[in-house]
PDB file of N, CA and C in Angstrom:
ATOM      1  N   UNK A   1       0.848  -1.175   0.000  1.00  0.00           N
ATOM      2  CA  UNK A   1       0.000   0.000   0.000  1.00  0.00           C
ATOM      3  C   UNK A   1       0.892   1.235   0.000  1.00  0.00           C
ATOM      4  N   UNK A   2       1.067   2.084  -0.906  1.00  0.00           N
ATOM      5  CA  UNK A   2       1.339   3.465  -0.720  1.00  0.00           C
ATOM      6  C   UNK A   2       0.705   4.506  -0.401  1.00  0.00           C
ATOM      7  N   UNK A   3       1.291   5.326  -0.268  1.00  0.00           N
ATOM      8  CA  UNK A   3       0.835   6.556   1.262  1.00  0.00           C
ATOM      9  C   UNK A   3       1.396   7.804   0.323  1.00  0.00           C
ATOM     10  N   UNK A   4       0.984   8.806   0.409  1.00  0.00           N
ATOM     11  CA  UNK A   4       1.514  10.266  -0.063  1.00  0.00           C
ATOM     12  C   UNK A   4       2.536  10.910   1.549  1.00  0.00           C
ATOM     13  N   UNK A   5       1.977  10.192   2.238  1.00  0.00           N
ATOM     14  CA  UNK A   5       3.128  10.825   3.461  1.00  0.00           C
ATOM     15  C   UNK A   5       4.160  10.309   3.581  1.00  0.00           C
ATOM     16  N   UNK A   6       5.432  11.036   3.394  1.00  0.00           N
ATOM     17  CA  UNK A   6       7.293  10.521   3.366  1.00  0.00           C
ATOM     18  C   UNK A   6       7.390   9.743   4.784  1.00  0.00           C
ATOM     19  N   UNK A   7       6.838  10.571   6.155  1.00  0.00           N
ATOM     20  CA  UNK A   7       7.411  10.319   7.077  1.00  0.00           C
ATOM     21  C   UNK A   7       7.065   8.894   7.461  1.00  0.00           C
ATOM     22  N   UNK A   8       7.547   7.847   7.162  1.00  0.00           N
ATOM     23  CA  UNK A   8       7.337   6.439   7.774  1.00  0.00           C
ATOM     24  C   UNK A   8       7.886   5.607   8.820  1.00  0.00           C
ATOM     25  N   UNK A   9       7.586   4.949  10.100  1.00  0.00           N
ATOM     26  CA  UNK A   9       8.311   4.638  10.912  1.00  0.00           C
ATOM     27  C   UNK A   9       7.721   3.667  11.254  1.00  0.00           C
ATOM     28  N   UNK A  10       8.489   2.595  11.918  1.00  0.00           N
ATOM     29  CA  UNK A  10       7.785   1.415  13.274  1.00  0.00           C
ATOM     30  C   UNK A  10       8.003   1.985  14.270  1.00  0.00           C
ATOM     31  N   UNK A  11       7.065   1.563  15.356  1.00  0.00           N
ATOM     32  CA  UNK A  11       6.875   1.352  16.380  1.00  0.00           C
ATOM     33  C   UNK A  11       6.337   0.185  17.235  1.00  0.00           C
ATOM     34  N   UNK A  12       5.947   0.553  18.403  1.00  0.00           N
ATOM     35  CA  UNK A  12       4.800  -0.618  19.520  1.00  0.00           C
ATOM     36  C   UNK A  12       4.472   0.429  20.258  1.00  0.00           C
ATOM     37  N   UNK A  13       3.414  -0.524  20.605  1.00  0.00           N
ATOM     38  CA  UNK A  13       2.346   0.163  21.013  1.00  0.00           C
ATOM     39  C   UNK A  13       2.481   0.168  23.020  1.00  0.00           C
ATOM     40  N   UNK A  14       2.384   0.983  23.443  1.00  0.00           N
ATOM     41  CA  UNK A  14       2.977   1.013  24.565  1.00  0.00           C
ATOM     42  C   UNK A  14       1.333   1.297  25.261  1.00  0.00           C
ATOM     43  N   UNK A  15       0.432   2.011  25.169  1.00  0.00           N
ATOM     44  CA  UNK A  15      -1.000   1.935  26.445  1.00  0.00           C
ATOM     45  C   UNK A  15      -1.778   2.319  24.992  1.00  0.00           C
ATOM     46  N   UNK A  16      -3.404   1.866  25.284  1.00  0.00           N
ATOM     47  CA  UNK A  16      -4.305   2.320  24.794  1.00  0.00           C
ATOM     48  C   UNK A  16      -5.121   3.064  25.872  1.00  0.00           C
ATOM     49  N   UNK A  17      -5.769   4.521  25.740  1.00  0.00           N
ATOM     50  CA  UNK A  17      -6.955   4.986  26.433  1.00  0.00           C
ATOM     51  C   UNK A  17      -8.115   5.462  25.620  1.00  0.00           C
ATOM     52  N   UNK A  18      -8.937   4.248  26.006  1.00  0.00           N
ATOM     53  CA  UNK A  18     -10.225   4.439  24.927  1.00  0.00           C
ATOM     54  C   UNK A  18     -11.348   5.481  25.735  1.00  0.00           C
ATOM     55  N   UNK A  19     -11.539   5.988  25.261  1.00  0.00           N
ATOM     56  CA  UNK A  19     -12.780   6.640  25.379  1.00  0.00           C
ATOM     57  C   UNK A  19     -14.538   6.266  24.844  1.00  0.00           C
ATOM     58  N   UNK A  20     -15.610   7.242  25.636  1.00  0.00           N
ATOM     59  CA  UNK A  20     -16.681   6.640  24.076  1.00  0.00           C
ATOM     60  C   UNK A  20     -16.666   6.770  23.047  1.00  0.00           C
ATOM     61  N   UNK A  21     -15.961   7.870  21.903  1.00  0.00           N
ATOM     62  CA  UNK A  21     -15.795   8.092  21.354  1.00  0.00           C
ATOM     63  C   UNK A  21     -14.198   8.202  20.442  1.00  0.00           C
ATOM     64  N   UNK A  22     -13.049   8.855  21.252  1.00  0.00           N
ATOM     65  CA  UNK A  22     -12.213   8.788  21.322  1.00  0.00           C
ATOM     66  C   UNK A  22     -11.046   7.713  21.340  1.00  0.00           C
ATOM     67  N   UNK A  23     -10.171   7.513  21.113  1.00  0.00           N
ATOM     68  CA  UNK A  23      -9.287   6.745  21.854  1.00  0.00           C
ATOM     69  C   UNK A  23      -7.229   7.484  21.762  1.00  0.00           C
ATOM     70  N   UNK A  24      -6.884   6.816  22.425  1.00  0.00           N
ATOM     71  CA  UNK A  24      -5.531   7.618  22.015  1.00  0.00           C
ATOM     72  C   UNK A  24      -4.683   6.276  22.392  1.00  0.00           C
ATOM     73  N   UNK A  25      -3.840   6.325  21.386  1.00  0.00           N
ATOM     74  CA  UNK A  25      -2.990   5.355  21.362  1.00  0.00           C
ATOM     75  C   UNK A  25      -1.310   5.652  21.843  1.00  0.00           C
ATOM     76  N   UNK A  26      -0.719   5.515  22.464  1.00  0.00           N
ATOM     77  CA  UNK A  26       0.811   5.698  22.692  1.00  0.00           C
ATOM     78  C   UNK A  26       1.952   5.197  22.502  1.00  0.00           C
ATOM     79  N   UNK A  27       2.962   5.204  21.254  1.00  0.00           N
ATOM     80  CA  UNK A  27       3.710   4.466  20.879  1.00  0.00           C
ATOM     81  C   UNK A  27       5.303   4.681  21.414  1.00  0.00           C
ATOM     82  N   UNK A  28       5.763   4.028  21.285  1.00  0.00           N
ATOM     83  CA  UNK A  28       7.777   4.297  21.550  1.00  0.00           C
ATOM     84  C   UNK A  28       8.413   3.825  19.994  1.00  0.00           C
ATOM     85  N   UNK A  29       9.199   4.870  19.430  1.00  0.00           N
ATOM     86  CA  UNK A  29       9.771   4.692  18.191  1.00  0.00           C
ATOM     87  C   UNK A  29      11.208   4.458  18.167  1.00  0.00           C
ATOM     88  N   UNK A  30      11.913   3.489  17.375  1.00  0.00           N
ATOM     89  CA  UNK A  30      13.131   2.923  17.790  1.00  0.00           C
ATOM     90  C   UNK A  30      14.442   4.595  18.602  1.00  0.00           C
ATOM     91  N   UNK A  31      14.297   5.108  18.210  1.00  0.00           N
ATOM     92  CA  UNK A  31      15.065   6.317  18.427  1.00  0.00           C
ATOM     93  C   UNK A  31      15.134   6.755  20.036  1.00  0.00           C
ATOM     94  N   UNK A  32      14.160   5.991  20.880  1.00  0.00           N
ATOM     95  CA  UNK A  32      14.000   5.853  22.082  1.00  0.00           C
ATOM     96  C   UNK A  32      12.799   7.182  22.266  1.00  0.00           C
ATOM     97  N   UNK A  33      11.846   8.210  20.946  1.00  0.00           N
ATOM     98  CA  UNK A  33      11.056   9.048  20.898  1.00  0.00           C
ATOM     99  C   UNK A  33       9.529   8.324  21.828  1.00  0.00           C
ATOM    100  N   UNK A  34       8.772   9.161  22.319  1.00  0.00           N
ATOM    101  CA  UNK A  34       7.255   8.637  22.402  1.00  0.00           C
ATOM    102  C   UNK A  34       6.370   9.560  21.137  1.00  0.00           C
ATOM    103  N   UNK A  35       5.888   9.037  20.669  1.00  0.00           N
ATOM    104  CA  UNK A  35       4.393   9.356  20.170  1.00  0.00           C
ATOM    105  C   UNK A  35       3.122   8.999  20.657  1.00  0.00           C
ATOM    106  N   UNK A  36       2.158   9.559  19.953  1.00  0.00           N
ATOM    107  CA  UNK A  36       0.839   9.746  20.100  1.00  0.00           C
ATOM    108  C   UNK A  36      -0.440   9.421  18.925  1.00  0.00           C
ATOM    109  N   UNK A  37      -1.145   9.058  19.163  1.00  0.00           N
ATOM    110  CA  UNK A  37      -1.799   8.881  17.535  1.00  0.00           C
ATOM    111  C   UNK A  37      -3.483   9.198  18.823  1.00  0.00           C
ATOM    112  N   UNK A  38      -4.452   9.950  17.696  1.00  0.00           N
ATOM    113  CA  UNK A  38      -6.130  10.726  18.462  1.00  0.00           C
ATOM    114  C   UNK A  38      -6.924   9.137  17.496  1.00  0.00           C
ATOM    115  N   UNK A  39      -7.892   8.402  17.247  1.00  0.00           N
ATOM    116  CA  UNK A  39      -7.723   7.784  16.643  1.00  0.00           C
ATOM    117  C   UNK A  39      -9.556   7.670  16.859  1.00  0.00           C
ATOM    118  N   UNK A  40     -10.662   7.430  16.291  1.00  0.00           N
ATOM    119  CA  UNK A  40     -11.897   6.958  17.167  1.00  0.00           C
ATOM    120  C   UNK A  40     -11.922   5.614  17.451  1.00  0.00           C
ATOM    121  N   UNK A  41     -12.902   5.473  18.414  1.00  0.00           N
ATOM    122  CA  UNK A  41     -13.038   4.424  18.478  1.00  0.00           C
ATOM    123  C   UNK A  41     -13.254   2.803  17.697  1.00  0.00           C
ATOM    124  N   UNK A  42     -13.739   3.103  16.900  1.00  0.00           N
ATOM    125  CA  UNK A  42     -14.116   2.290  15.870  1.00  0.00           C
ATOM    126  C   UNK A  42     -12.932   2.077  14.509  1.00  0.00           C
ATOM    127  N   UNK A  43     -12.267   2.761  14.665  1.00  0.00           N
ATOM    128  CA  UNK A  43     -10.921   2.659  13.686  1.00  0.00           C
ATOM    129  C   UNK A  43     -10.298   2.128  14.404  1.00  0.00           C
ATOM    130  N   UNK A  44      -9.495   2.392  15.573  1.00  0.00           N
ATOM    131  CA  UNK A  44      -8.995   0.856  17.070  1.00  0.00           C
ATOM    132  C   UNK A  44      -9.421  -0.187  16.649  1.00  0.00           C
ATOM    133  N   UNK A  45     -10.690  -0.578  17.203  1.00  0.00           N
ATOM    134  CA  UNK A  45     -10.779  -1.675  16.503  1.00  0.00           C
ATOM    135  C   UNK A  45     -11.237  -2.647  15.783  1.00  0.00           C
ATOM    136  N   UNK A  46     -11.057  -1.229  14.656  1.00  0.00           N
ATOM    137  CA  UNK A  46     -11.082  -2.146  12.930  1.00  0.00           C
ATOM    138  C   UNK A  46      -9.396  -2.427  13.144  1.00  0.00           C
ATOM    139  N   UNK A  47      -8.962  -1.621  13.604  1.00  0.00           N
ATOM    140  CA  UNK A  47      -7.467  -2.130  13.281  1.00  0.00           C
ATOM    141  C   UNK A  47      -7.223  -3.264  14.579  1.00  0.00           C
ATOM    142  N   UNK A  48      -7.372  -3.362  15.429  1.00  0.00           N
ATOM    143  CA  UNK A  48      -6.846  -4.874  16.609  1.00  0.00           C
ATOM    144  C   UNK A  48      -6.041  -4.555  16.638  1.00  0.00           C
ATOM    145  N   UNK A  49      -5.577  -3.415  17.151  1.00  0.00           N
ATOM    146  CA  UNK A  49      -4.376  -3.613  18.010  1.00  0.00           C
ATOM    147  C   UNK A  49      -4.324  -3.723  19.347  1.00  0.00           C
ATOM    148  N   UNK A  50      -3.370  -3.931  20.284  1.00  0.00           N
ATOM    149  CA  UNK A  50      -3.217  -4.024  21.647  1.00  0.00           C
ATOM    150  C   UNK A  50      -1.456  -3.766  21.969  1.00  0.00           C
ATOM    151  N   UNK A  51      -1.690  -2.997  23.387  1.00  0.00           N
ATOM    152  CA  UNK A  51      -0.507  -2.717  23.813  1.00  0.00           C
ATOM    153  C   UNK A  51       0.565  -4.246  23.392  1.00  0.00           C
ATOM    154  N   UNK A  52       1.973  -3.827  22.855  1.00  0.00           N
ATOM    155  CA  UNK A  52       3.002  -4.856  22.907  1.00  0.00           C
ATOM    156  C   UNK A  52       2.913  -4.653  21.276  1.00  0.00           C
ATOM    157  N   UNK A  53       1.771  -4.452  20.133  1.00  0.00           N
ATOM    158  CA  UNK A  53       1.675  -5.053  19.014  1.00  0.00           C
ATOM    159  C   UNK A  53       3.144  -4.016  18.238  1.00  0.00           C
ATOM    160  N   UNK A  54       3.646  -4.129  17.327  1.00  0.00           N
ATOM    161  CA  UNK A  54       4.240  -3.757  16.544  1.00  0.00           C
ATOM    162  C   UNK A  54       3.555  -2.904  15.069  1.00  0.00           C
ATOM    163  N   UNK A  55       3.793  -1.672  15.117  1.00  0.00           N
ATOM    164  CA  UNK A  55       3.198  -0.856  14.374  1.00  0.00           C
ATOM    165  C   UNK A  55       4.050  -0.455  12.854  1.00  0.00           C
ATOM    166  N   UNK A  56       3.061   0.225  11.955  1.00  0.00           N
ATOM    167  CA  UNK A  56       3.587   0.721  10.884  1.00  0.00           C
ATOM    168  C   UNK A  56       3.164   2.405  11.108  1.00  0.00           C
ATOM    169  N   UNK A  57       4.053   3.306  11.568  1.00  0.00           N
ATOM    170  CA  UNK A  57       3.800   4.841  12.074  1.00  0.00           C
ATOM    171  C   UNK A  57       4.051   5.509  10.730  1.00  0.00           C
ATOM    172  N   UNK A  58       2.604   5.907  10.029  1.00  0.00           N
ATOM    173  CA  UNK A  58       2.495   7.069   8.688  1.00  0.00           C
ATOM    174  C   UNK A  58       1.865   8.525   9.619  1.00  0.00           C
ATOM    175  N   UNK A  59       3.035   9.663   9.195  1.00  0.00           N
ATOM    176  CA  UNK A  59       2.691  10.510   9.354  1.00  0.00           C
ATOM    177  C   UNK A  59       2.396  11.832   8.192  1.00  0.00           C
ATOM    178  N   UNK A  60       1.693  12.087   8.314  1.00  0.00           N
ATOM    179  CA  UNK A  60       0.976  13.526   7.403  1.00  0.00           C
ATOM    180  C   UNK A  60       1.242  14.900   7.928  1.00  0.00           C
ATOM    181  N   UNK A  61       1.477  15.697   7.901  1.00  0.00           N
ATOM    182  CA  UNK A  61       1.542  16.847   9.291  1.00  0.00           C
ATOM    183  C   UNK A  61       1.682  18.088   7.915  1.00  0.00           C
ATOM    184  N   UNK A  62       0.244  18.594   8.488  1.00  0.00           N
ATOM    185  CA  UNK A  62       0.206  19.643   7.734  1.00  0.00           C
ATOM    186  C   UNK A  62       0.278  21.070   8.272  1.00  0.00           C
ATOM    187  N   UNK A  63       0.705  21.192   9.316  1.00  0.00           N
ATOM    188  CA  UNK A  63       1.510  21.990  10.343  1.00  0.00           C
ATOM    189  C   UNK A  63       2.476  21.780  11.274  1.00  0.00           C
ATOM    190  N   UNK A  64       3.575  22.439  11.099  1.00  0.00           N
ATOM    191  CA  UNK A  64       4.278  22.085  12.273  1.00  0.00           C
ATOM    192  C   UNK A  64       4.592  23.130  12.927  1.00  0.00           C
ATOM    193  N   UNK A  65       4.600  23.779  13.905  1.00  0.00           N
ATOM    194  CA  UNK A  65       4.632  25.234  14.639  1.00  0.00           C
ATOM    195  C   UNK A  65       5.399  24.883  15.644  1.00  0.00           C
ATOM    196  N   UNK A  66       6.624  25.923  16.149  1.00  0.00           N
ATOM    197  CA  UNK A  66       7.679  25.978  16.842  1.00  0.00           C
ATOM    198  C   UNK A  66       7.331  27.672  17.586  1.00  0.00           C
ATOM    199  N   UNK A  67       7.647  27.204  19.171  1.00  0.00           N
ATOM    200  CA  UNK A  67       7.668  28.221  19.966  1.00  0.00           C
ATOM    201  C   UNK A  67       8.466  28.541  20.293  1.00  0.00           C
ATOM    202  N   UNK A  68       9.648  29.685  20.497  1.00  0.00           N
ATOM    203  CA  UNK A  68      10.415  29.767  21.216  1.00  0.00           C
ATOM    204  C   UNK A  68      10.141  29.913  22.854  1.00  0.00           C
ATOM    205  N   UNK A  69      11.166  29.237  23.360  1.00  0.00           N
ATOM    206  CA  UNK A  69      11.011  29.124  24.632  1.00  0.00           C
ATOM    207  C   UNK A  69      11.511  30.219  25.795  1.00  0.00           C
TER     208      UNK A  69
END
């Protein structure tokens, strides 16, 4: 399957917090980074995943905004 988004990575899946609607998923990427993925409920699980699983991380980011600190 190809993707129009460059940024591609693995991960695992480190906690799920589902909501009723919502869910948020939390990954660790080899680089020792954490991520985040907003996801609904019903896309979870169409996809089956569970904490431990091994991921394919596509990112899109059509903003990226930097604050100075």
């Amino acid at each position: 399957m190809e993707f129009g988004a460059r940024i591609k990575l693995v991960g695992e899946i480190t906690e799920i917090k589902q909501g009723d609607v919502m869910s948020l998923v939390k990954l660790k990427v080899p680089v020792g980074a954490d991520m985040a993925s907003v996801m609904t409920v019903e896309s979870l699980e169409e996809l089956g995943v569970k904490p431990g699983d091994k991921v394919r991380i596509i990112v899109k980011a059509v903003n990226v905004l930097l604050a100075k600190e």
